[in-house]
C-alpha atoms as a PDB file:
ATOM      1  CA  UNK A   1       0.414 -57.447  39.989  1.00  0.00           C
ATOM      2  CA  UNK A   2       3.591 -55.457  40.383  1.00  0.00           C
ATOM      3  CA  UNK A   3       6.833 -57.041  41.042  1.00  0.00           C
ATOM      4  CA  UNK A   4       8.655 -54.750  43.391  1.00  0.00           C
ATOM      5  CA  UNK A   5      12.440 -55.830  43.983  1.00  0.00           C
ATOM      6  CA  UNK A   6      14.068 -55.726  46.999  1.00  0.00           C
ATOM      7  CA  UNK A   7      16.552 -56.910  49.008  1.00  0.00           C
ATOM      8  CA  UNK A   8      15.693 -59.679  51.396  1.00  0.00           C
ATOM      9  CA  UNK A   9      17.342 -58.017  54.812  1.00  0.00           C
ATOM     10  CA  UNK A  10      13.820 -57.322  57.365  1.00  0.00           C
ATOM     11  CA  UNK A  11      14.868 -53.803  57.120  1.00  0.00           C
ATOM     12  CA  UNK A  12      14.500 -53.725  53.556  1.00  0.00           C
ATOM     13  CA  UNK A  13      11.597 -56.116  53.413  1.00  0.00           C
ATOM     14  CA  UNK A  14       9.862 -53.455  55.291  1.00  0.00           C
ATOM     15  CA  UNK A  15      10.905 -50.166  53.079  1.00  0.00           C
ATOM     16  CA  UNK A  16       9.446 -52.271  50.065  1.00  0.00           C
ATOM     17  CA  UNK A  17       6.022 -52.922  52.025  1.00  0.00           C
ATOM     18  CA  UNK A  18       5.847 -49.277  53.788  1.00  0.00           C
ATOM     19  CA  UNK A  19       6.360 -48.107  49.822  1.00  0.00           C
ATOM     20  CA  UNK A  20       3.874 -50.118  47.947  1.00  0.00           C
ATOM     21  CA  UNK A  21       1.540 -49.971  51.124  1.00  0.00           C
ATOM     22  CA  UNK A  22       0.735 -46.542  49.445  1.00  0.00           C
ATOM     23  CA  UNK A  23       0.109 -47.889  45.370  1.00  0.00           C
ATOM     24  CA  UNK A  24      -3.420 -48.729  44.582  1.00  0.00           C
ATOM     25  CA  UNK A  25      -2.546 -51.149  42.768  1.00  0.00           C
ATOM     26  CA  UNK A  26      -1.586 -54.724  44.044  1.00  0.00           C
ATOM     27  CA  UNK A  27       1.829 -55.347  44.096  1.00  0.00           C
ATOM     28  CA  UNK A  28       4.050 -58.267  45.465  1.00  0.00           C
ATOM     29  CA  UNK A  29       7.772 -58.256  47.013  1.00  0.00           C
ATOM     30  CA  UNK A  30      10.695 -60.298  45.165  1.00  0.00           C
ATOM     31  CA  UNK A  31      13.488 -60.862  46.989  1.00  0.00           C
ATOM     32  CA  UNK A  32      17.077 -60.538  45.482  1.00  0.00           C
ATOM     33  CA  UNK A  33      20.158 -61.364  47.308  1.00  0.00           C
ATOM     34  CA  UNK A  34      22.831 -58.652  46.518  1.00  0.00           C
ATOM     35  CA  UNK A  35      26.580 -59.436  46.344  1.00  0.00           C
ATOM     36  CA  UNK A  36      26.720 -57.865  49.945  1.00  0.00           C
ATOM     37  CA  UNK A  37      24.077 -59.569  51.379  1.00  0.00           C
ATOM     38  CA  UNK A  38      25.968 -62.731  50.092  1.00  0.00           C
ATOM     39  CA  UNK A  39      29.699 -61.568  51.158  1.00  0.00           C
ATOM     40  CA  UNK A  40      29.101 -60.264  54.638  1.00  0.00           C
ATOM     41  CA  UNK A  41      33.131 -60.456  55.357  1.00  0.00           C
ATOM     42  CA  UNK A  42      35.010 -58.724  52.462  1.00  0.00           C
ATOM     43  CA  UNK A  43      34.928 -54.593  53.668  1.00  0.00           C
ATOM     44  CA  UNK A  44      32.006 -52.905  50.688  1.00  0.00           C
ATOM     45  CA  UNK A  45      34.703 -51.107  49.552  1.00  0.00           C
ATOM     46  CA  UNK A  46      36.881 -53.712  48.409  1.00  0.00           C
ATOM     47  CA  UNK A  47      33.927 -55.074  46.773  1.00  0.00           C
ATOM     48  CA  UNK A  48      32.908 -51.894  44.871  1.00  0.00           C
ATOM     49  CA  UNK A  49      31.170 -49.673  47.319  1.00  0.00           C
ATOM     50  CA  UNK A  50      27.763 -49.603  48.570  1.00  0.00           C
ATOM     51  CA  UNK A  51      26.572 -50.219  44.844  1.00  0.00           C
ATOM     52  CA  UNK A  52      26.667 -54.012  45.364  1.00  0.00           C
ATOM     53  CA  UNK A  53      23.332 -54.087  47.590  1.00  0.00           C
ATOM     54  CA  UNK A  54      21.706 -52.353  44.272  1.00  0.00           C
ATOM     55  CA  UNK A  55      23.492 -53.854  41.072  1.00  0.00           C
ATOM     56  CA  UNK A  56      22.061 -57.555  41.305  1.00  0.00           C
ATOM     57  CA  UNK A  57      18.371 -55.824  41.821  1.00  0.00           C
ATOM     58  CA  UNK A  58      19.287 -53.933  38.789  1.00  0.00           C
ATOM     59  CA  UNK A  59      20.227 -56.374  37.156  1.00  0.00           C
ATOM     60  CA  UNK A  60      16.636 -58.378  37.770  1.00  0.00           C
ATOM     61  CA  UNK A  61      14.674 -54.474  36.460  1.00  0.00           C
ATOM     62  CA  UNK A  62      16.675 -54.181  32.962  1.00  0.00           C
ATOM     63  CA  UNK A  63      15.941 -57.954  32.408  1.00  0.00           C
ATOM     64  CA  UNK A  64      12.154 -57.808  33.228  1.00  0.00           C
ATOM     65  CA  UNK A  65      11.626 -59.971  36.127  1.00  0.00           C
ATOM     66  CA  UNK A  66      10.520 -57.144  38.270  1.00  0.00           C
ATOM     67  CA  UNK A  67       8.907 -53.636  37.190  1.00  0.00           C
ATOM     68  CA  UNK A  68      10.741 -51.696  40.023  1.00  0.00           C
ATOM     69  CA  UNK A  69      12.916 -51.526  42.974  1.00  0.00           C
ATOM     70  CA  UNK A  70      12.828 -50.174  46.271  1.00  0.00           C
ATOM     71  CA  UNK A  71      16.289 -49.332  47.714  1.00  0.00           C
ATOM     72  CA  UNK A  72      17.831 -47.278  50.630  1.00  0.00           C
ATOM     73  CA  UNK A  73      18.554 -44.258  48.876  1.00  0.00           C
ATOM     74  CA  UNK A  74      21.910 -44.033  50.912  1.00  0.00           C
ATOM     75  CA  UNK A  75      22.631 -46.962  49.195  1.00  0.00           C
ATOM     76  CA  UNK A  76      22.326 -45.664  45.614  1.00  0.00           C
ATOM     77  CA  UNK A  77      25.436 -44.770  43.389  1.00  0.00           C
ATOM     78  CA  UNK A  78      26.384 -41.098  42.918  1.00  0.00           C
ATOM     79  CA  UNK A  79      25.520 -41.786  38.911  1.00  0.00           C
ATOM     80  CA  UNK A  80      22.128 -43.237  37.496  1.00  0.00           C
ATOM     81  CA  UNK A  81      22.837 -46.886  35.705  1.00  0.00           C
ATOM     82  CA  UNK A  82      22.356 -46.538  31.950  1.00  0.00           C
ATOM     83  CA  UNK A  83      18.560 -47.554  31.206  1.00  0.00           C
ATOM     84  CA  UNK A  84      17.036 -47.146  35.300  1.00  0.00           C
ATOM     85  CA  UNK A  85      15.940 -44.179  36.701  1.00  0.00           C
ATOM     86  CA  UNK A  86      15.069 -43.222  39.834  1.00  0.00           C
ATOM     87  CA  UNK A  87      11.736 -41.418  40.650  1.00  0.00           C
ATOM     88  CA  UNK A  88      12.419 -40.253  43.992  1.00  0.00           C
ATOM     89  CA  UNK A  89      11.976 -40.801  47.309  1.00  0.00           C
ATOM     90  CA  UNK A  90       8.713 -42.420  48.324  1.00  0.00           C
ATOM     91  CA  UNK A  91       7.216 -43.788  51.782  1.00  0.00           C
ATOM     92  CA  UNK A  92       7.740 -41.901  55.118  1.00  0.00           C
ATOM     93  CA  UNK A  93      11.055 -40.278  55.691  1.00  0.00           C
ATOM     94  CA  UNK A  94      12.725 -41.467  58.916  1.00  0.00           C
ATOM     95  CA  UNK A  95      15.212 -39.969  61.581  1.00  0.00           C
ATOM     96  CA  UNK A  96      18.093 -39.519  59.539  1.00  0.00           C
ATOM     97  CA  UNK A  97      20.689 -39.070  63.135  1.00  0.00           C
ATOM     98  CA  UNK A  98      22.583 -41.856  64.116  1.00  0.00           C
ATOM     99  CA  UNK A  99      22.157 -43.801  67.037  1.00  0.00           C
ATOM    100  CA  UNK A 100      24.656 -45.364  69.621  1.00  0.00           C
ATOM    101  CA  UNK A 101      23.437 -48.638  70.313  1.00  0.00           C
ATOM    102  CA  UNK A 102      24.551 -49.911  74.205  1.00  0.00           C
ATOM    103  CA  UNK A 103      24.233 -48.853  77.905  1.00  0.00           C
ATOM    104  CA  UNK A 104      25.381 -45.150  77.539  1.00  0.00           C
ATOM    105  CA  UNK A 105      24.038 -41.812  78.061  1.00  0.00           C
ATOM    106  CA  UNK A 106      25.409 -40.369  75.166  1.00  0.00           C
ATOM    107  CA  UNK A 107      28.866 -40.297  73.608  1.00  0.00           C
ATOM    108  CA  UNK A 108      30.932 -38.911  76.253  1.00  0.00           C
ATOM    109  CA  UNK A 109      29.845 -41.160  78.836  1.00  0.00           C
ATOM    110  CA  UNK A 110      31.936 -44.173  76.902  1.00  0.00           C
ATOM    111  CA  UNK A 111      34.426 -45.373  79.467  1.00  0.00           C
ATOM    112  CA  UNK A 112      37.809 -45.306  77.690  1.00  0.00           C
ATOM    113  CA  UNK A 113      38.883 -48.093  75.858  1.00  0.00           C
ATOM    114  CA  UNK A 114      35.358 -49.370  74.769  1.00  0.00           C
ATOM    115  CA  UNK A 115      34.913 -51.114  71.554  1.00  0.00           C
ATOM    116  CA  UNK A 116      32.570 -49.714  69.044  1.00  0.00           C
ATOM    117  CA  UNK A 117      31.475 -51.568  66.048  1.00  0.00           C
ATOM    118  CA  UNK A 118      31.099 -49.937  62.582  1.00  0.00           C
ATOM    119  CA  UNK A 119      32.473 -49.752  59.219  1.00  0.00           C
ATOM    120  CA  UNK A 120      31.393 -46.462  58.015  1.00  0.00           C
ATOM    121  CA  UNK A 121      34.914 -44.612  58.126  1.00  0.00           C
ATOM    122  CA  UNK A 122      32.224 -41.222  58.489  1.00  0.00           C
ATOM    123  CA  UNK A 123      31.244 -42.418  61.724  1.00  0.00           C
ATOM    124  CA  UNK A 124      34.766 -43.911  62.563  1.00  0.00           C
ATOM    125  CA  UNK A 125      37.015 -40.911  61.465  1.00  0.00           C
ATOM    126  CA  UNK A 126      34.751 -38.582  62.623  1.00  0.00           C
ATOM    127  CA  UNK A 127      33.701 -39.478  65.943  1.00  0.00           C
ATOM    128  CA  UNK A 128      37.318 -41.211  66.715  1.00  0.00           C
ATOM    129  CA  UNK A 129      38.552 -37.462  66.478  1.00  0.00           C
ATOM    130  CA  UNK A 130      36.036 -36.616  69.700  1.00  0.00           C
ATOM    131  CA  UNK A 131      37.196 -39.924  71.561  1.00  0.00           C
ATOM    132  CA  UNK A 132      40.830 -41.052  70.247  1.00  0.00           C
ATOM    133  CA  UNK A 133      40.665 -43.349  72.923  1.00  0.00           C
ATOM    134  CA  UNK A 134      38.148 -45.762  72.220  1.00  0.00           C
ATOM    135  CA  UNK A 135      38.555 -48.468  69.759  1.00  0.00           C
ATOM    136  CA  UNK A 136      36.533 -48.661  66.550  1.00  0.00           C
ATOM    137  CA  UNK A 137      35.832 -52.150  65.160  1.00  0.00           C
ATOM    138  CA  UNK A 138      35.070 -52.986  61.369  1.00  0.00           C
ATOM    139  CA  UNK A 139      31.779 -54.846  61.190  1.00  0.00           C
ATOM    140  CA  UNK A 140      29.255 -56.271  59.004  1.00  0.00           C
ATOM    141  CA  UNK A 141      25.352 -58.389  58.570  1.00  0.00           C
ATOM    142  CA  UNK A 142      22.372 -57.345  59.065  1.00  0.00           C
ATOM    143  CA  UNK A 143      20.526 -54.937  61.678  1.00  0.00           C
ATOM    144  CA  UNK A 144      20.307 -58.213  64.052  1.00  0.00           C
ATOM    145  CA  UNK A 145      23.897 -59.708  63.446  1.00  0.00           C
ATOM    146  CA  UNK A 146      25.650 -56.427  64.232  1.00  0.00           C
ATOM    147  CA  UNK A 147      23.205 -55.971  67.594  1.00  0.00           C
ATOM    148  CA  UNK A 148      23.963 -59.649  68.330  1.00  0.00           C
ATOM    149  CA  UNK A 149      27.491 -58.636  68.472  1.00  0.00           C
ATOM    150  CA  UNK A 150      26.901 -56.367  71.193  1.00  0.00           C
ATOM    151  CA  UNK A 151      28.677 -57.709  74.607  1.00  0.00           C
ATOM    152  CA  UNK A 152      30.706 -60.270  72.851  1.00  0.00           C
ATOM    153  CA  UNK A 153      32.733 -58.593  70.030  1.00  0.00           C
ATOM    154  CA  UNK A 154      31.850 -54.955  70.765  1.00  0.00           C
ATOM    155  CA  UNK A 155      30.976 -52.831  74.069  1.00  0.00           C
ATOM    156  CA  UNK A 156      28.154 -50.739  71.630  1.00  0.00           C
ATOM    157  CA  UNK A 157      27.506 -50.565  67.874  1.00  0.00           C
ATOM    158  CA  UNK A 158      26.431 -47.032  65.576  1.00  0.00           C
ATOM    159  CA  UNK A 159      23.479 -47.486  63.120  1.00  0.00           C
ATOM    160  CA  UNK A 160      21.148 -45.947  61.535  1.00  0.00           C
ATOM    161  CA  UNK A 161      18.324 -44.934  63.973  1.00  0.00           C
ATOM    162  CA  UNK A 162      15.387 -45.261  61.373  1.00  0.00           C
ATOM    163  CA  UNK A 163      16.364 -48.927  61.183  1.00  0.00           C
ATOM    164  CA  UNK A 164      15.140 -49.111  65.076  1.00  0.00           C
ATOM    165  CA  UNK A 165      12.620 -47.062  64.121  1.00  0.00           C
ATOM    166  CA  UNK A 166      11.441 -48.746  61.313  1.00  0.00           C
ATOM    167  CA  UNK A 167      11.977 -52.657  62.634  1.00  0.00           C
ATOM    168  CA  UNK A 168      10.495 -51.675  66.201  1.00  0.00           C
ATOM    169  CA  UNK A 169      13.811 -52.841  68.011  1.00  0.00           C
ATOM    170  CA  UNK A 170      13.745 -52.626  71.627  1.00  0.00           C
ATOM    171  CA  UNK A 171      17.289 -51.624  72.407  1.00  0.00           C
ATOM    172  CA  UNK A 172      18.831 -48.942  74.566  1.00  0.00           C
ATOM    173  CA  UNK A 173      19.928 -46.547  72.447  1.00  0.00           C
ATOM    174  CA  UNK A 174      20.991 -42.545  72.397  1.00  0.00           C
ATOM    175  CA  UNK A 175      20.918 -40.483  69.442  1.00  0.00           C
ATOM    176  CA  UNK A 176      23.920 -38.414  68.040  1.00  0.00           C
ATOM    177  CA  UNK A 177      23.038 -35.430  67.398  1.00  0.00           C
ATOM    178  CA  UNK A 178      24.077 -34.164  63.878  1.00  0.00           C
ATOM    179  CA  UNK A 179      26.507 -31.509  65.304  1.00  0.00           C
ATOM    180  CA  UNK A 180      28.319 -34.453  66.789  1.00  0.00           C
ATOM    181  CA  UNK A 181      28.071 -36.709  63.568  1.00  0.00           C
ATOM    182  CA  UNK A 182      26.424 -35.482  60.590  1.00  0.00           C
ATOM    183  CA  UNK A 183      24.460 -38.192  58.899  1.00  0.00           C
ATOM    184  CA  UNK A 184      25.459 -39.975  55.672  1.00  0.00           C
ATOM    185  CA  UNK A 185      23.206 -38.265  52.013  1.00  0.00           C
ATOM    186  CA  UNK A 186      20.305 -39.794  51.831  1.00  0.00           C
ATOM    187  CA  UNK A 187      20.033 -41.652  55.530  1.00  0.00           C
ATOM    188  CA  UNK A 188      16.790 -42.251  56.282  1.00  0.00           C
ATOM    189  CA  UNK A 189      15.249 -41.855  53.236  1.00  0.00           C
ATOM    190  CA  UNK A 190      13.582 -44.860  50.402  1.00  0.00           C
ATOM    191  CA  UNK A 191      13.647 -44.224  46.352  1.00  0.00           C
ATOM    192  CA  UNK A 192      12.015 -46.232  43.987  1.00  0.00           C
ATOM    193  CA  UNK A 193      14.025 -47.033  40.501  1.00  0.00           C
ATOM    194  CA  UNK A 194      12.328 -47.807  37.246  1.00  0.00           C
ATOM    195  CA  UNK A 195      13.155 -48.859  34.010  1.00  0.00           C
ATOM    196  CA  UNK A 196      13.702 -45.376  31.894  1.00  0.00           C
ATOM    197  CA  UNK A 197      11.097 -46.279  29.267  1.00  0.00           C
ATOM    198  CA  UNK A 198       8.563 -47.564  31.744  1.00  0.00           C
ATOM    199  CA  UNK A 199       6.052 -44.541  31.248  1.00  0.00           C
ATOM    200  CA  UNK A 200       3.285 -47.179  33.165  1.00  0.00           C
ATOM    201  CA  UNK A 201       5.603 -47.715  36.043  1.00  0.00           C
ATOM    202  CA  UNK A 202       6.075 -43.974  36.004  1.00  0.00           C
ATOM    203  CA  UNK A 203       2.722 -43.101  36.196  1.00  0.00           C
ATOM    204  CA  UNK A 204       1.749 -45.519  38.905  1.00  0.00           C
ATOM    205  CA  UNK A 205       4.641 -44.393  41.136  1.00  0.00           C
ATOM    206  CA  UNK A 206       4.723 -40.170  40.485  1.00  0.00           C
ATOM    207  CA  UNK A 207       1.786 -39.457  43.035  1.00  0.00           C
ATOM    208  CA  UNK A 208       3.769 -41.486  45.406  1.00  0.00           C
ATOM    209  CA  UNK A 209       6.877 -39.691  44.955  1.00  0.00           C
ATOM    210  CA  UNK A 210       7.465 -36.862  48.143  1.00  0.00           C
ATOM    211  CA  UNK A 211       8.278 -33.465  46.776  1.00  0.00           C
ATOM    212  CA  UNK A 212      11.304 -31.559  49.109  1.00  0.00           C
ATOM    213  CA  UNK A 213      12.679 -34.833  50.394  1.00  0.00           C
ATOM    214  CA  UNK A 214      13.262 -36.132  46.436  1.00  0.00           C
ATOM    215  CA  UNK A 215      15.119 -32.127  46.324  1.00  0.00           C
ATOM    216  CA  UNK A 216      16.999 -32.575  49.562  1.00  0.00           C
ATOM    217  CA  UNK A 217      18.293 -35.967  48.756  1.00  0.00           C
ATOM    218  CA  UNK A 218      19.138 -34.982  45.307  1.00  0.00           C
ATOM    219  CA  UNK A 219      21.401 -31.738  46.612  1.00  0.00           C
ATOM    220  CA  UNK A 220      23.494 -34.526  48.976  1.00  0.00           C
ATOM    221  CA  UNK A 221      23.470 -37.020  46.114  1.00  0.00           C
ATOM    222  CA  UNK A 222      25.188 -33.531  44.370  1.00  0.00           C
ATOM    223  CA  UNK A 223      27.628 -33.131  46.849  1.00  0.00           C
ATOM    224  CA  UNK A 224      28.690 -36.478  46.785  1.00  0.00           C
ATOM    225  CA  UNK A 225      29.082 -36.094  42.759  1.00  0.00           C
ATOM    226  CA  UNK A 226      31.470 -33.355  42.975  1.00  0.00           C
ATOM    227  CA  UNK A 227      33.759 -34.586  45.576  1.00  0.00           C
ATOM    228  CA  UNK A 228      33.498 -38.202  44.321  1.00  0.00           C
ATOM    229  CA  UNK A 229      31.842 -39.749  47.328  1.00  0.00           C
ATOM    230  CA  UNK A 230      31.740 -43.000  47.406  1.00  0.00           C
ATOM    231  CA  UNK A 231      31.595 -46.022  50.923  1.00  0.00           C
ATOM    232  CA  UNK A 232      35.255 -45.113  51.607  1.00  0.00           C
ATOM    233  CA  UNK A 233      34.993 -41.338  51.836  1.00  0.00           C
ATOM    234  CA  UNK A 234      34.772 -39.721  55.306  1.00  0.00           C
ATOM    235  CA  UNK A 235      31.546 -37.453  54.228  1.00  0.00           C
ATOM    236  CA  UNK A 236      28.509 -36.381  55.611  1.00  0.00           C
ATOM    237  CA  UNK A 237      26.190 -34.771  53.926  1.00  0.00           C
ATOM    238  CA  UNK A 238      22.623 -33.254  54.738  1.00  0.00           C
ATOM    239  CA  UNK A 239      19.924 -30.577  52.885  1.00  0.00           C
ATOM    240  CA  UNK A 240      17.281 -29.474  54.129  1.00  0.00           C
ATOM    241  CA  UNK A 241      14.114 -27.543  52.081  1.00  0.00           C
ATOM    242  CA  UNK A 242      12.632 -24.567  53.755  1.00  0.00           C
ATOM    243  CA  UNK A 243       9.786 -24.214  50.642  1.00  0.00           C
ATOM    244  CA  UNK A 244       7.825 -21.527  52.479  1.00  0.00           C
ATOM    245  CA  UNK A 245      10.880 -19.236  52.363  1.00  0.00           C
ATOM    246  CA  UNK A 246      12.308 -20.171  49.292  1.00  0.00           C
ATOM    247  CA  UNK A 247      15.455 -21.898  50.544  1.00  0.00           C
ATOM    248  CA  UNK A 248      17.692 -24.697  50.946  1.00  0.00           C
ATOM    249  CA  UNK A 249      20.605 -25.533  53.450  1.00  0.00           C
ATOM    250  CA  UNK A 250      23.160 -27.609  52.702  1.00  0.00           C
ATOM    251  CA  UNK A 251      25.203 -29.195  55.296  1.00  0.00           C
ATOM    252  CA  UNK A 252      28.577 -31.101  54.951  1.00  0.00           C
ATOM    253  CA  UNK A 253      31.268 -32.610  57.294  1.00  0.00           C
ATOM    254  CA  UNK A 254      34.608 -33.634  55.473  1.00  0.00           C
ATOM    255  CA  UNK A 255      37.706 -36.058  56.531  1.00  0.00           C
ATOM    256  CA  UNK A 256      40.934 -35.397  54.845  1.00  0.00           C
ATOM    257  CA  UNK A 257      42.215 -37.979  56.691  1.00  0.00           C
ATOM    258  CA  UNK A 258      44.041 -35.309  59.243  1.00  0.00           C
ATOM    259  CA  UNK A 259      41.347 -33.580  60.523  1.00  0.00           C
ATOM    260  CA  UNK A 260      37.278 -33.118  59.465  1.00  0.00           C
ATOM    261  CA  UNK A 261      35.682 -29.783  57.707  1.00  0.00           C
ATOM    262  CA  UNK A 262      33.019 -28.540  58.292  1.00  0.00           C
ATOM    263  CA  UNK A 263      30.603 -25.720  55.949  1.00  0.00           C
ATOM    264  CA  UNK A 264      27.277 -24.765  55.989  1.00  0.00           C
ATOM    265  CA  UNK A 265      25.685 -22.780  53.310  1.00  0.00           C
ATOM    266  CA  UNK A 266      22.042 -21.304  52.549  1.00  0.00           C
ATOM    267  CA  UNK A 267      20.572 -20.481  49.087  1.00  0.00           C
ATOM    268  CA  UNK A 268      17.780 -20.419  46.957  1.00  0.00           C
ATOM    269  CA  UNK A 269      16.183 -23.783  47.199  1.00  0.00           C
ATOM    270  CA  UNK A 270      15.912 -24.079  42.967  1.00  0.00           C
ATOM    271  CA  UNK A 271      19.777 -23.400  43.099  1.00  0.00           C
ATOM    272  CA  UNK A 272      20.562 -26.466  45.270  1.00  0.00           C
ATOM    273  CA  UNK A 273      23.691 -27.338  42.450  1.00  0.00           C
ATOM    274  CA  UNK A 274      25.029 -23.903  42.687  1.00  0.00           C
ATOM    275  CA  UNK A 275      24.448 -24.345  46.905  1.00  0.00           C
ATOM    276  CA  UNK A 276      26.033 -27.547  46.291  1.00  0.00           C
ATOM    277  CA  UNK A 277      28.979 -26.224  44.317  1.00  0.00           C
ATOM    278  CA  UNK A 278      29.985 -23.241  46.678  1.00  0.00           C
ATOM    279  CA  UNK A 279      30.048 -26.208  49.700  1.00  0.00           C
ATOM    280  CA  UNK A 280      32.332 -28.177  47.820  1.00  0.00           C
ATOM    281  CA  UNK A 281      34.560 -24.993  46.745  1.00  0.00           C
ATOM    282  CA  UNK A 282      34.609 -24.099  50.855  1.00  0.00           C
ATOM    283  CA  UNK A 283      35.973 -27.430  52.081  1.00  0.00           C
ATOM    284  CA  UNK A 284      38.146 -28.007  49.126  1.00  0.00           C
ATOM    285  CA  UNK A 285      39.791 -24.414  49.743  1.00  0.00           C
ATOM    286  CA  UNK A 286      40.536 -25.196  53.599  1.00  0.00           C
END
């Protein structure tokens, strides 16, 4: 039986299944409450950044109790903890746009002076740039708190759409496109981590592990390295693989804090660092 870690949210509950759903062998789901998960009113940044709904889980792998962990790979820190590694990204990729949860047509059609809840400052500094006159409201929980929040603390919320994609939520919802609001590294996609020296837990999981999604979400994970990304940065951050022509775009949208940045560059897909490097020299230049 493997022990797979996770954490205990329905959202992740159902990244863990949708991964091991695909292992031959049987496995079983161990829920671990993260700091986060715990502390759903101190801001993640003040509490370390998004690393705290990964460390306890981590934690639970280096000691044993479980052979592997299935995470949100936007979730991940920019640099591997000593002793884990992290195979890739496994299951079914999802919509990596965002999605504005509430009775709108799209982002424009927000009367003035509307509430939105989130505490991504990418979606908050970016899309508060397009509509300086609607109010943007720090929030936390899980997928069902923050959507219970809707018509009592907030007028609409932003999440990720593969969370309503993935949980099956019947909610009215538009989707941002990414020229609006580029999505977060990683969104939408699920990595499994294993112990470094786990060639077993290695084996089992490689044939599991999805090719140009693993490259693409290791380019953003890149980008974020260079610029020192981290839950308070204003970034976006998208790659995508075009394998039948050898190439790789790399997409990123940067806040300064005065305005955002945007750069786009295209280059050989087994040069995604050096892609990686001239995007960060582009933004950092402007």
């Amino acid at each position: 039986m493997i022990k797979i870690g996770t954490r205990g949210s329905p959202l992740a509950i159902r990244q863990a299944d949708g991964a091991g759903s695909g292992l031959v062998q049987p496995y079983q789901l161990i829920q671990i409450k993260s700091q986060g998960d715990i502390d759903q009113k101190t801001p993640i940044h003040e509490m370390g950044g998004k690393h705290v709904f990964c460390s306890a889980i981590e934690e639970k792998l280096l000691s044993g109790e479980i052979d592997c962990a299935i995470h949100s790979a936007k979730d991940m820190a920019t640099e591997p903890t000593l002793g884990t590694e992290i195979l890739g990204c496994v299951w079914n990729v999802g919509d990596r746009r965002d999605a504005l949860v509430g009775p709108f047509e799209n982002f424009d059609s927000i009367p003035r002076g509307y509430r939105l809840g989130t505490s991504a400052p990418r979606r908050t500094k970016m899309l508060q740039d397009q509509r300086p006159d609607l109010n943007f409201v720090p929030i936390r929980g899980n997928i069902q708190t923050r959507l219970d929040l809707i018509e009592k603390e907030v007028d609409g919320i932003i999440m990720a759409k593969c969370a309503i994609d993935r949980l099956g939520i019947r909610v009215q919802y538009t989707a941002i496109p990414e020229e609006e609001l580029l999505p977060a590294a990683g969104q939408g996609k699920v990595v499994v981590q294993v112990r470094s020296d786990d060639t077993r837990m290695k084996d089992i999981w490689n044939p599991q592990i999805l090719e140009w999604p693993t490259i693409e979400w290791m380019a953003e994970k890149y980008v974020l390295q260079l610029v020192g990304g981290d839950c308070h940065t204003a970034i976006g951050v998208t790659a995508d693989a075009r394998p039948e022509k050898g190439l790789m775009q790399i997409r990123c949208s940067y806040h300064d804090g005065n305005k955002a940045h945007h750069i786009q560059e295209i280059g050989p897909l087994e040069d995604y660092k050096k892609l990686a490097d001239k995007v960060v020299s582009a933004f950092i230049t402007k």
